[in-house]
PDB file of N, CA and C in Angstrom:
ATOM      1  N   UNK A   1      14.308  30.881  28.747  1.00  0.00           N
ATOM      2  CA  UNK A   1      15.307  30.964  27.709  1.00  0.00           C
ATOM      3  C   UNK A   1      16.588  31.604  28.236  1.00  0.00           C
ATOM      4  N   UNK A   2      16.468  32.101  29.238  1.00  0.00           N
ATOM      5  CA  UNK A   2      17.350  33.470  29.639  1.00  0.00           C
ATOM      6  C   UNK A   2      18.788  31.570  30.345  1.00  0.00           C
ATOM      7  N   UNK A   3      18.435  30.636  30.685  1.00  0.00           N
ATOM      8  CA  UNK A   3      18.971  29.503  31.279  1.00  0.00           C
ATOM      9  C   UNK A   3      19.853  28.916  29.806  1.00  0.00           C
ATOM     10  N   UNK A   4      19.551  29.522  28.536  1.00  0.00           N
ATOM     11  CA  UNK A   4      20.433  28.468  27.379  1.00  0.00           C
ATOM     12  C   UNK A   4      20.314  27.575  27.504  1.00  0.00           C
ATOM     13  N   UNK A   5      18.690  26.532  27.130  1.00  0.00           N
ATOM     14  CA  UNK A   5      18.384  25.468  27.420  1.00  0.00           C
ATOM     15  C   UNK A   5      19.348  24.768  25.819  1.00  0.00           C
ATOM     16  N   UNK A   6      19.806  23.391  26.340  1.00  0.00           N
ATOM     17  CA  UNK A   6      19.928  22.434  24.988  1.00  0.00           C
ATOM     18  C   UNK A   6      18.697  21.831  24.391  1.00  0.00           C
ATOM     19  N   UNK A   7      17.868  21.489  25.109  1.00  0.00           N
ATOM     20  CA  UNK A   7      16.835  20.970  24.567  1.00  0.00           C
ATOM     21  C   UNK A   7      15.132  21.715  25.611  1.00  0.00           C
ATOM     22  N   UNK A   8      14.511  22.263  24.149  1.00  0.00           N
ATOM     23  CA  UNK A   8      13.504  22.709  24.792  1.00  0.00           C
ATOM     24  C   UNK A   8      12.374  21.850  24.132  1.00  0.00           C
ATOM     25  N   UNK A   9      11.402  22.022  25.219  1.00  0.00           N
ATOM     26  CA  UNK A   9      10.298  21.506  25.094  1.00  0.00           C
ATOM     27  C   UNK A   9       9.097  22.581  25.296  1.00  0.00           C
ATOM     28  N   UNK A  10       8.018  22.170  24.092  1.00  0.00           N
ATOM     29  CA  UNK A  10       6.946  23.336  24.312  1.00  0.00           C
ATOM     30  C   UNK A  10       5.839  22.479  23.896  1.00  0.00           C
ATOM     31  N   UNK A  11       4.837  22.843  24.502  1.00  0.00           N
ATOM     32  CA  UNK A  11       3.576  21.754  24.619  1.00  0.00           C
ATOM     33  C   UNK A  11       2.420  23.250  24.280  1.00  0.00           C
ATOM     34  N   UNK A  12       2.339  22.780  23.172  1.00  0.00           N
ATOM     35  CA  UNK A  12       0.541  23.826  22.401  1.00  0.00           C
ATOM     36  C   UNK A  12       1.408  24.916  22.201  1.00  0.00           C
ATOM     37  N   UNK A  13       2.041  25.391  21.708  1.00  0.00           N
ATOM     38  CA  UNK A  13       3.144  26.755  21.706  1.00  0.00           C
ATOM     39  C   UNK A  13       2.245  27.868  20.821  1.00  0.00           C
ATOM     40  N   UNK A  14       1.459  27.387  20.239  1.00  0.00           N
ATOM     41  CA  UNK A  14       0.457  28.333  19.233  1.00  0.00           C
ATOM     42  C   UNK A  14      -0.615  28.693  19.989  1.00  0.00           C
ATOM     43  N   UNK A  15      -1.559  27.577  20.915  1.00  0.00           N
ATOM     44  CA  UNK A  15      -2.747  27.301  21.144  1.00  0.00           C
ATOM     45  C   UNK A  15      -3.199  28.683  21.957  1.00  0.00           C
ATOM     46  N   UNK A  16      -4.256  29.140  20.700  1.00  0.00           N
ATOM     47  CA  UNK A  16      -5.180  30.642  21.216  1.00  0.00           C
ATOM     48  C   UNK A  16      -4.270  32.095  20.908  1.00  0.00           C
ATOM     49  N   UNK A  17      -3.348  31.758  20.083  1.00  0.00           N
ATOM     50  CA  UNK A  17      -2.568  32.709  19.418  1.00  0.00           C
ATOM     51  C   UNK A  17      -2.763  33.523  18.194  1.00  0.00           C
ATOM     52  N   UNK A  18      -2.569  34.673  17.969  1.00  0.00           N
ATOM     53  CA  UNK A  18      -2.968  34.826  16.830  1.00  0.00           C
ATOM     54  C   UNK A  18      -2.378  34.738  15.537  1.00  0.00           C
ATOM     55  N   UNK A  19      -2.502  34.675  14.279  1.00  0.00           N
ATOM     56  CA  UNK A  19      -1.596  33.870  12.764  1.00  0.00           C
ATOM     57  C   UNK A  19      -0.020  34.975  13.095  1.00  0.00           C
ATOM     58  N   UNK A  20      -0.141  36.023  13.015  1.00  0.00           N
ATOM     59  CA  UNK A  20       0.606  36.813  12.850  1.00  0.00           C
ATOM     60  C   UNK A  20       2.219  36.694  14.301  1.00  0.00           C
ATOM     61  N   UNK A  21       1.473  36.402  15.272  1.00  0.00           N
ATOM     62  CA  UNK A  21       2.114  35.882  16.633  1.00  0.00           C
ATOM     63  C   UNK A  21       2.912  34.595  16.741  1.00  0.00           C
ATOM     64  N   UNK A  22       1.746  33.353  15.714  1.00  0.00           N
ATOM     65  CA  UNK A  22       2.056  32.121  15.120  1.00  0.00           C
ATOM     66  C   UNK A  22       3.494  32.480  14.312  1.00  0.00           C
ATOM     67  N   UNK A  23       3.711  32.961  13.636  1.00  0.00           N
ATOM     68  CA  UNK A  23       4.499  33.161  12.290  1.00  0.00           C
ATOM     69  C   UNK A  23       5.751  33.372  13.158  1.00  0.00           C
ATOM     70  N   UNK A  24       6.080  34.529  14.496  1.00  0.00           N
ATOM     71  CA  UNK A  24       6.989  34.255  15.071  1.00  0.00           C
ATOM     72  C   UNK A  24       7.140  34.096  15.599  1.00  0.00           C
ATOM     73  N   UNK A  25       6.264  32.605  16.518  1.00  0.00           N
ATOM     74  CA  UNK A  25       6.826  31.856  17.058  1.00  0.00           C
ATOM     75  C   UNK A  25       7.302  30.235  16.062  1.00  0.00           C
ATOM     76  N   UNK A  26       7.159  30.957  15.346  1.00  0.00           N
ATOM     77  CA  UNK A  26       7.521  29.506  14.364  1.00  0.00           C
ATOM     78  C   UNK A  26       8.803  29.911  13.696  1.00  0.00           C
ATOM     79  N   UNK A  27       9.121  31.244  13.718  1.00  0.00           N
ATOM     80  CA  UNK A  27      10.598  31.654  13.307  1.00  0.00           C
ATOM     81  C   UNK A  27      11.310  31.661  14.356  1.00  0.00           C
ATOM     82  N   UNK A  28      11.007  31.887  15.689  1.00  0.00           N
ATOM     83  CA  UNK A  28      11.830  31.352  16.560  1.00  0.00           C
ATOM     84  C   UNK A  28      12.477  30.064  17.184  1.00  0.00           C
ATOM     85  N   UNK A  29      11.370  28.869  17.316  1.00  0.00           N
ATOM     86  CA  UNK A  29      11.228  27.818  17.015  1.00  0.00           C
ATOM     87  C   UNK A  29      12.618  27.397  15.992  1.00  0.00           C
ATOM     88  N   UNK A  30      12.306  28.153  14.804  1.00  0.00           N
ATOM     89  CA  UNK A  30      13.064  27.439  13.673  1.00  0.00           C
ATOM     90  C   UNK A  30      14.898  27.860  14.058  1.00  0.00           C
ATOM     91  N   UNK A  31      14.886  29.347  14.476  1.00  0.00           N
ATOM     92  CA  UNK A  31      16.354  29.979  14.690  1.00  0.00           C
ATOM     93  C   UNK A  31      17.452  29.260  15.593  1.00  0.00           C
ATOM     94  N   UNK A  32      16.034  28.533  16.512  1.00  0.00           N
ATOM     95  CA  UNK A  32      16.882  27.894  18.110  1.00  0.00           C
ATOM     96  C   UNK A  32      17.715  26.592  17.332  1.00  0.00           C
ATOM     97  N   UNK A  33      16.335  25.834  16.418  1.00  0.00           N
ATOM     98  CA  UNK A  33      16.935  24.749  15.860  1.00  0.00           C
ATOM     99  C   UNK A  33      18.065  24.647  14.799  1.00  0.00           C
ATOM    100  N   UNK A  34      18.300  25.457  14.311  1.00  0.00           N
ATOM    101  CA  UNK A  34      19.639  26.126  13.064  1.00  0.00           C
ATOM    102  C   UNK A  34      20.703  26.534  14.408  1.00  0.00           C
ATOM    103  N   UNK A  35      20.520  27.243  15.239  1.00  0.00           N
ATOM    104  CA  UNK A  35      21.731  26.870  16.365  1.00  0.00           C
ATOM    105  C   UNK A  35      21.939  25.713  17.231  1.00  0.00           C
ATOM    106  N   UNK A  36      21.036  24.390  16.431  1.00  0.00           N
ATOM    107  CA  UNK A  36      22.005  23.368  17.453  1.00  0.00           C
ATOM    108  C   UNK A  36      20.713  23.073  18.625  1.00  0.00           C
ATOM    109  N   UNK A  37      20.151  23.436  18.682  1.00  0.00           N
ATOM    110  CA  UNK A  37      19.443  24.011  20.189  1.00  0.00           C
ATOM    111  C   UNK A  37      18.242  22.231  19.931  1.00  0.00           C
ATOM    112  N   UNK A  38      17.714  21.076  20.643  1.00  0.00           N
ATOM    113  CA  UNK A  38      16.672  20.087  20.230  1.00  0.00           C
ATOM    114  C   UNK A  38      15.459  20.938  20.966  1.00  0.00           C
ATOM    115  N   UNK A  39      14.715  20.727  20.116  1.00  0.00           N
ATOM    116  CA  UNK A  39      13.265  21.003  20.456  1.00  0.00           C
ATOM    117  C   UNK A  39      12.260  20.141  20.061  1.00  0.00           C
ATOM    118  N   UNK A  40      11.438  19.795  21.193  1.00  0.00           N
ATOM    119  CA  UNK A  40      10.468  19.147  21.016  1.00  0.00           C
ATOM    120  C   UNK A  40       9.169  19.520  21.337  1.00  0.00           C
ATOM    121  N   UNK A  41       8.416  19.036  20.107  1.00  0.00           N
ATOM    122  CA  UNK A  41       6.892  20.371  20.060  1.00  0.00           C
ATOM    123  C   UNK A  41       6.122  19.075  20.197  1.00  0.00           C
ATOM    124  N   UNK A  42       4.764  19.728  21.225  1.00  0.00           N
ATOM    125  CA  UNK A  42       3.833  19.036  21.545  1.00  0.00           C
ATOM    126  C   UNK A  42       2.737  19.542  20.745  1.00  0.00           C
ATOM    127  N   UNK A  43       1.995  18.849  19.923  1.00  0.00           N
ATOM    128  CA  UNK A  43       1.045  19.969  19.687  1.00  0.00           C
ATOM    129  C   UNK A  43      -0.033  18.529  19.140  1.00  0.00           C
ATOM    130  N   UNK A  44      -1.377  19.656  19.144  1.00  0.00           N
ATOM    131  CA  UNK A  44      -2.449  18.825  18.194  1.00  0.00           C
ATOM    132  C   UNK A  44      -2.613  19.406  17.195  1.00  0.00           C
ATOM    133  N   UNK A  45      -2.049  20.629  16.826  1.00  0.00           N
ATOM    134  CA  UNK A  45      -2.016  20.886  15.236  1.00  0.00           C
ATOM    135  C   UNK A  45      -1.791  20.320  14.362  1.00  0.00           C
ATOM    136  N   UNK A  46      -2.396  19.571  13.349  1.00  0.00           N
ATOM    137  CA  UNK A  46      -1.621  18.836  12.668  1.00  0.00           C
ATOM    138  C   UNK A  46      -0.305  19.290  11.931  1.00  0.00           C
ATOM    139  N   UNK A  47      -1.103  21.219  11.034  1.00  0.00           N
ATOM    140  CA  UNK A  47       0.080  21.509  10.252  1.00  0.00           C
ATOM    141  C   UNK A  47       1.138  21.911  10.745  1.00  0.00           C
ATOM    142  N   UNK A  48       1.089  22.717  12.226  1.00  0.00           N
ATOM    143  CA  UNK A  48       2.115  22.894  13.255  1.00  0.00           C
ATOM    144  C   UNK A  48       3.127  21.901  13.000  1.00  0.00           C
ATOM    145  N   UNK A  49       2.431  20.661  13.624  1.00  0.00           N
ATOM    146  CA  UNK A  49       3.489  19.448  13.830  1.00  0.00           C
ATOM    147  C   UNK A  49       4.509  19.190  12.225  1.00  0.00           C
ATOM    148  N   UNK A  50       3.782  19.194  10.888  1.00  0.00           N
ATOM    149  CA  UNK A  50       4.228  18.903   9.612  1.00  0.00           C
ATOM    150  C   UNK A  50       5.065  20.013   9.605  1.00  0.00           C
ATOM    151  N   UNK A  51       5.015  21.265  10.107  1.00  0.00           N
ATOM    152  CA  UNK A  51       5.618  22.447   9.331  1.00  0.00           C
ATOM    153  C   UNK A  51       7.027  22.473  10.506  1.00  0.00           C
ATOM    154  N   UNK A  52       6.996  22.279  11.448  1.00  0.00           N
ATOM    155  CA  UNK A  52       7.960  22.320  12.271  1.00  0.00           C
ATOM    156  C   UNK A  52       8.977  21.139  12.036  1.00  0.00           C
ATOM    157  N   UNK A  53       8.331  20.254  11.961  1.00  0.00           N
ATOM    158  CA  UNK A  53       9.279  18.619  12.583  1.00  0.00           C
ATOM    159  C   UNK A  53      10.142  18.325  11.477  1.00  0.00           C
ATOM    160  N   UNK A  54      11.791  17.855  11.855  1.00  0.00           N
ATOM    161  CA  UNK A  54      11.868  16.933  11.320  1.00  0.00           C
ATOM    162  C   UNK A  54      11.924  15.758  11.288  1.00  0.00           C
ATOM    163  N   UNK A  55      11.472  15.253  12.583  1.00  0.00           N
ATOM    164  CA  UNK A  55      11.267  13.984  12.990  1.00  0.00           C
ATOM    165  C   UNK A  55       9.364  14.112  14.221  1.00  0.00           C
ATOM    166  N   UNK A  56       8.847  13.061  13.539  1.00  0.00           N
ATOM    167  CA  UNK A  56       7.221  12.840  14.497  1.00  0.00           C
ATOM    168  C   UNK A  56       7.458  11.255  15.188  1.00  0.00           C
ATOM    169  N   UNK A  57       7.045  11.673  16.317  1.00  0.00           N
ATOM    170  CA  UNK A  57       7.171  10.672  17.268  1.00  0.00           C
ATOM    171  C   UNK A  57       5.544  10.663  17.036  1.00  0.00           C
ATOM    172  N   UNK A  58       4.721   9.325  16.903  1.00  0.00           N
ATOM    173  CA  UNK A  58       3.079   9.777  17.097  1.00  0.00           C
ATOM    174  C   UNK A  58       2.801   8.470  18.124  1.00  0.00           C
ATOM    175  N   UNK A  59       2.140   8.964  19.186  1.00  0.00           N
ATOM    176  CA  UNK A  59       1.516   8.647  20.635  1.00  0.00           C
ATOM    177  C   UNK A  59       0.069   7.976  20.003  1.00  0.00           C
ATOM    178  N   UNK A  60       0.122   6.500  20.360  1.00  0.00           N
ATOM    179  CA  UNK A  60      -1.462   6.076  20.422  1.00  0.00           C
ATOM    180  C   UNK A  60      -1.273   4.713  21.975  1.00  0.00           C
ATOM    181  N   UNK A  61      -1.812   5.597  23.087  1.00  0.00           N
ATOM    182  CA  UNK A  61      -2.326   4.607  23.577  1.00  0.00           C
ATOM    183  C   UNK A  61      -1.395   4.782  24.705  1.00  0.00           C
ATOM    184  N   UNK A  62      -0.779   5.436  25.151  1.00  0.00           N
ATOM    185  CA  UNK A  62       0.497   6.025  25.866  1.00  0.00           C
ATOM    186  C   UNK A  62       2.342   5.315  25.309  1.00  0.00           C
ATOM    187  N   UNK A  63       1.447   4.823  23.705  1.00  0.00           N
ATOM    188  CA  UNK A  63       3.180   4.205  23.530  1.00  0.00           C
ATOM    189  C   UNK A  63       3.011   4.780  22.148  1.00  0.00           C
ATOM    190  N   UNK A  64       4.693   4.830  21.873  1.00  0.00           N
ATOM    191  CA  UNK A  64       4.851   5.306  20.523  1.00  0.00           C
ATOM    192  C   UNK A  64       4.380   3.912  18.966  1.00  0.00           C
ATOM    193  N   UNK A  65       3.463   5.124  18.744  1.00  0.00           N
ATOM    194  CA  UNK A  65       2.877   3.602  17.690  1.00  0.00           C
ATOM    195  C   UNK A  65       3.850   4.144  16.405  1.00  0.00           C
ATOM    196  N   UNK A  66       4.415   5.707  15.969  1.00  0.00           N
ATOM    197  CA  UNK A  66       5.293   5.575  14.753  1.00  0.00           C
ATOM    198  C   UNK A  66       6.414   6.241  14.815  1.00  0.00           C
ATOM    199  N   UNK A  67       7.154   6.694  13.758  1.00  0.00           N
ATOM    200  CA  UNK A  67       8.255   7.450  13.705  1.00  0.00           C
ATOM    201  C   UNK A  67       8.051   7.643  12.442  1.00  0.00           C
ATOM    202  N   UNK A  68       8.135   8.893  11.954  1.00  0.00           N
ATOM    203  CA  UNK A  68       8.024   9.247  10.513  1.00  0.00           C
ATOM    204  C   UNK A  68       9.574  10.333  10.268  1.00  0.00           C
ATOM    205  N   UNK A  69       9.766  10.779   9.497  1.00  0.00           N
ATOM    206  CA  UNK A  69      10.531  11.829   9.104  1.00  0.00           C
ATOM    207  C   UNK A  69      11.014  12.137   7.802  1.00  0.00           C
ATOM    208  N   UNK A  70      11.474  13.644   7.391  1.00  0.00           N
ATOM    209  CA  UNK A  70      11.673  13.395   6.132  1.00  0.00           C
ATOM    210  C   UNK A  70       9.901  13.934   5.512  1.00  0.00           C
ATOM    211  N   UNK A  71       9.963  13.146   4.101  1.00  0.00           N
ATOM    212  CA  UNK A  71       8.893  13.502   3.360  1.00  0.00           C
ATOM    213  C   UNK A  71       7.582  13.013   3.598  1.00  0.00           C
ATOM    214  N   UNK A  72       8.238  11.452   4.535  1.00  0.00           N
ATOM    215  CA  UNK A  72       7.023  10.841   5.199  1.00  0.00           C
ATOM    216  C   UNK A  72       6.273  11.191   6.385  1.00  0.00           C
ATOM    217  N   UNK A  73       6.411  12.676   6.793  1.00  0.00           N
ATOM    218  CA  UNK A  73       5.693  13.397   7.626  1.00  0.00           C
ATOM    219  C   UNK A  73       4.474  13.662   7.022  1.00  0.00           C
ATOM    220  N   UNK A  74       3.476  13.070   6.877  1.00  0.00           N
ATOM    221  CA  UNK A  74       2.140  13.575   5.959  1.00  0.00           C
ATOM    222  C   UNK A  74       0.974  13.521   7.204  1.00  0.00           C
ATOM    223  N   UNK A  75       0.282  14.301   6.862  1.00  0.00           N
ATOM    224  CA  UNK A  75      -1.465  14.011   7.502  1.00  0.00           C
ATOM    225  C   UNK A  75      -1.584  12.728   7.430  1.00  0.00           C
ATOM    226  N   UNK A  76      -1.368  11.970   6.458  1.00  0.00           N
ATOM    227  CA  UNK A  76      -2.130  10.924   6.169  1.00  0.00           C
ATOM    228  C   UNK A  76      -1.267   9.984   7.409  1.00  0.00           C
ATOM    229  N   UNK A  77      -0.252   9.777   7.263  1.00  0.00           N
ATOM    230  CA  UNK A  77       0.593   9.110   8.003  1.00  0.00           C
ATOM    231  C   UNK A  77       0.458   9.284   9.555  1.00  0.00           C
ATOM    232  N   UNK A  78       0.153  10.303   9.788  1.00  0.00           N
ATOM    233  CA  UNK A  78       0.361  10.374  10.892  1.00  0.00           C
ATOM    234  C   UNK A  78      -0.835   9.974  11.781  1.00  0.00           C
ATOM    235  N   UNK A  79      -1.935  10.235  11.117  1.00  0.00           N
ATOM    236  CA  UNK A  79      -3.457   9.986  11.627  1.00  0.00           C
ATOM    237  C   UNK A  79      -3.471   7.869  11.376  1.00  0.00           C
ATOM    238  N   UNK A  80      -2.767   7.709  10.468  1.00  0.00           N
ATOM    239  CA  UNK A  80      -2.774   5.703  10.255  1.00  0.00           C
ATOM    240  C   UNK A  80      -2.029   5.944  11.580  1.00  0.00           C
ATOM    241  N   UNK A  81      -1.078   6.375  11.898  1.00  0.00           N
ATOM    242  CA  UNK A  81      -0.558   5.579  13.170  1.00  0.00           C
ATOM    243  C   UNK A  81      -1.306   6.137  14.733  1.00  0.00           C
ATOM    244  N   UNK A  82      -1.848   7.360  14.054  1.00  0.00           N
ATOM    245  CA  UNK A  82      -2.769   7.566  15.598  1.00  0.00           C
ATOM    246  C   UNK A  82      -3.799   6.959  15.308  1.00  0.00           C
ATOM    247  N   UNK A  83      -4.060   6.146  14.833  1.00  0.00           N
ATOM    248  CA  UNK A  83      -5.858   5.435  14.651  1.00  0.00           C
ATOM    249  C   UNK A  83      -5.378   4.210  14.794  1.00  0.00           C
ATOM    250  N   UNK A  84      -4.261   3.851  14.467  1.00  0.00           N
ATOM    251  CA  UNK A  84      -3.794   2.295  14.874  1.00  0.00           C
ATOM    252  C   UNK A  84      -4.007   1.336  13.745  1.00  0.00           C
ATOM    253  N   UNK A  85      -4.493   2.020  12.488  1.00  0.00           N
ATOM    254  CA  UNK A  85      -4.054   1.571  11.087  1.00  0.00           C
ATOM    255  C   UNK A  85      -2.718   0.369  10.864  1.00  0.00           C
ATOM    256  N   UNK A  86      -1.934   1.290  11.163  1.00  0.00           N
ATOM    257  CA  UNK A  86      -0.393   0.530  11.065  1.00  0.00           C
ATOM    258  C   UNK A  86       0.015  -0.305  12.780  1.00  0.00           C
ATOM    259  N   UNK A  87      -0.612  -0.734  12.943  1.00  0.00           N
ATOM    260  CA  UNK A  87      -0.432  -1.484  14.129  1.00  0.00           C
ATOM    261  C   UNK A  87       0.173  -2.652  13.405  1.00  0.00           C
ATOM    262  N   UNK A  88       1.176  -3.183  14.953  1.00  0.00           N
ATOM    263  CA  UNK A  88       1.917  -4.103  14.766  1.00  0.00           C
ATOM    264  C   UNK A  88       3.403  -3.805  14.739  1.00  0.00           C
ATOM    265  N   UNK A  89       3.459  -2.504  14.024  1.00  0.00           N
ATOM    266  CA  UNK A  89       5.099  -2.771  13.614  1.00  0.00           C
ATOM    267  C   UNK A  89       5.159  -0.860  13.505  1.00  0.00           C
ATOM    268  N   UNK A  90       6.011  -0.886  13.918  1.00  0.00           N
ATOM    269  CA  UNK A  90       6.384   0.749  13.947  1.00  0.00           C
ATOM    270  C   UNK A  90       7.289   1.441  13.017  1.00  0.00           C
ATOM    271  N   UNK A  91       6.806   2.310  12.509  1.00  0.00           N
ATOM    272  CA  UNK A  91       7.285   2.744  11.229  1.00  0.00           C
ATOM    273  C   UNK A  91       8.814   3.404  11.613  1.00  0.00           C
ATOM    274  N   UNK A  92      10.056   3.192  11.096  1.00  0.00           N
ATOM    275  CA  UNK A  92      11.358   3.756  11.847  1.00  0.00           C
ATOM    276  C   UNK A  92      12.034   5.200  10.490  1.00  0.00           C
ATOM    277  N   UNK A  93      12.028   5.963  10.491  1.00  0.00           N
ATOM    278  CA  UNK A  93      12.993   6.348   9.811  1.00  0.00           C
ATOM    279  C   UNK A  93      14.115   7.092   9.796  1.00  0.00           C
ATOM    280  N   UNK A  94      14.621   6.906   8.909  1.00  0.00           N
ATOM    281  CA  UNK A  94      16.185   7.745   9.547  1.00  0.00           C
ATOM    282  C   UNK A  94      16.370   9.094   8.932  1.00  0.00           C
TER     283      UNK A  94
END
């Protein structure tokens, strides 16, 4: 951080953390993104991913099978396009 990255990337940023540790790294997370700062979170959390994002890229198969964002960030949504439910056509939103 000490480099003023524009765009960070963090892969499992919670994983083996404890709730209280969670909480701020999820307020930090959130502070970088209110300054401008892109971040992109890797995670298998589901609620991680819902509570952070405003945009989900979801990976089935090494290609992007959706794009959700907005309100259409749901569990439900996101597991149809990692199971390959919505195959065929990739969900876009703006």
């Amino acid at each position: 951080m000490q480099s003023e990255p524009v765009i960070l990337i963090v892969d499992e940023p919670t994983r083996g953390i404890d709730i209280g540790t969670k909480q701020q790294i999820y307020a930090f997370l959130r502070k970088l993104a209110a300054q401008g700062h892109g971040i992109v979170v890797i995670s298998s959390e589901m609620q991680e991913v819902i509570g952070l994002s405003d945009r989900v890229l979801v990976m089935r198969l090494g290609r992007i099978a959706g794009e959700l964002a907005g309100a259409r960030i749901t569990e439900d949504a996101i597991v149809r396009h990692a199971m390959g439910v919505s195959a065929g056509s990739t969900e876009r939103v703006a």
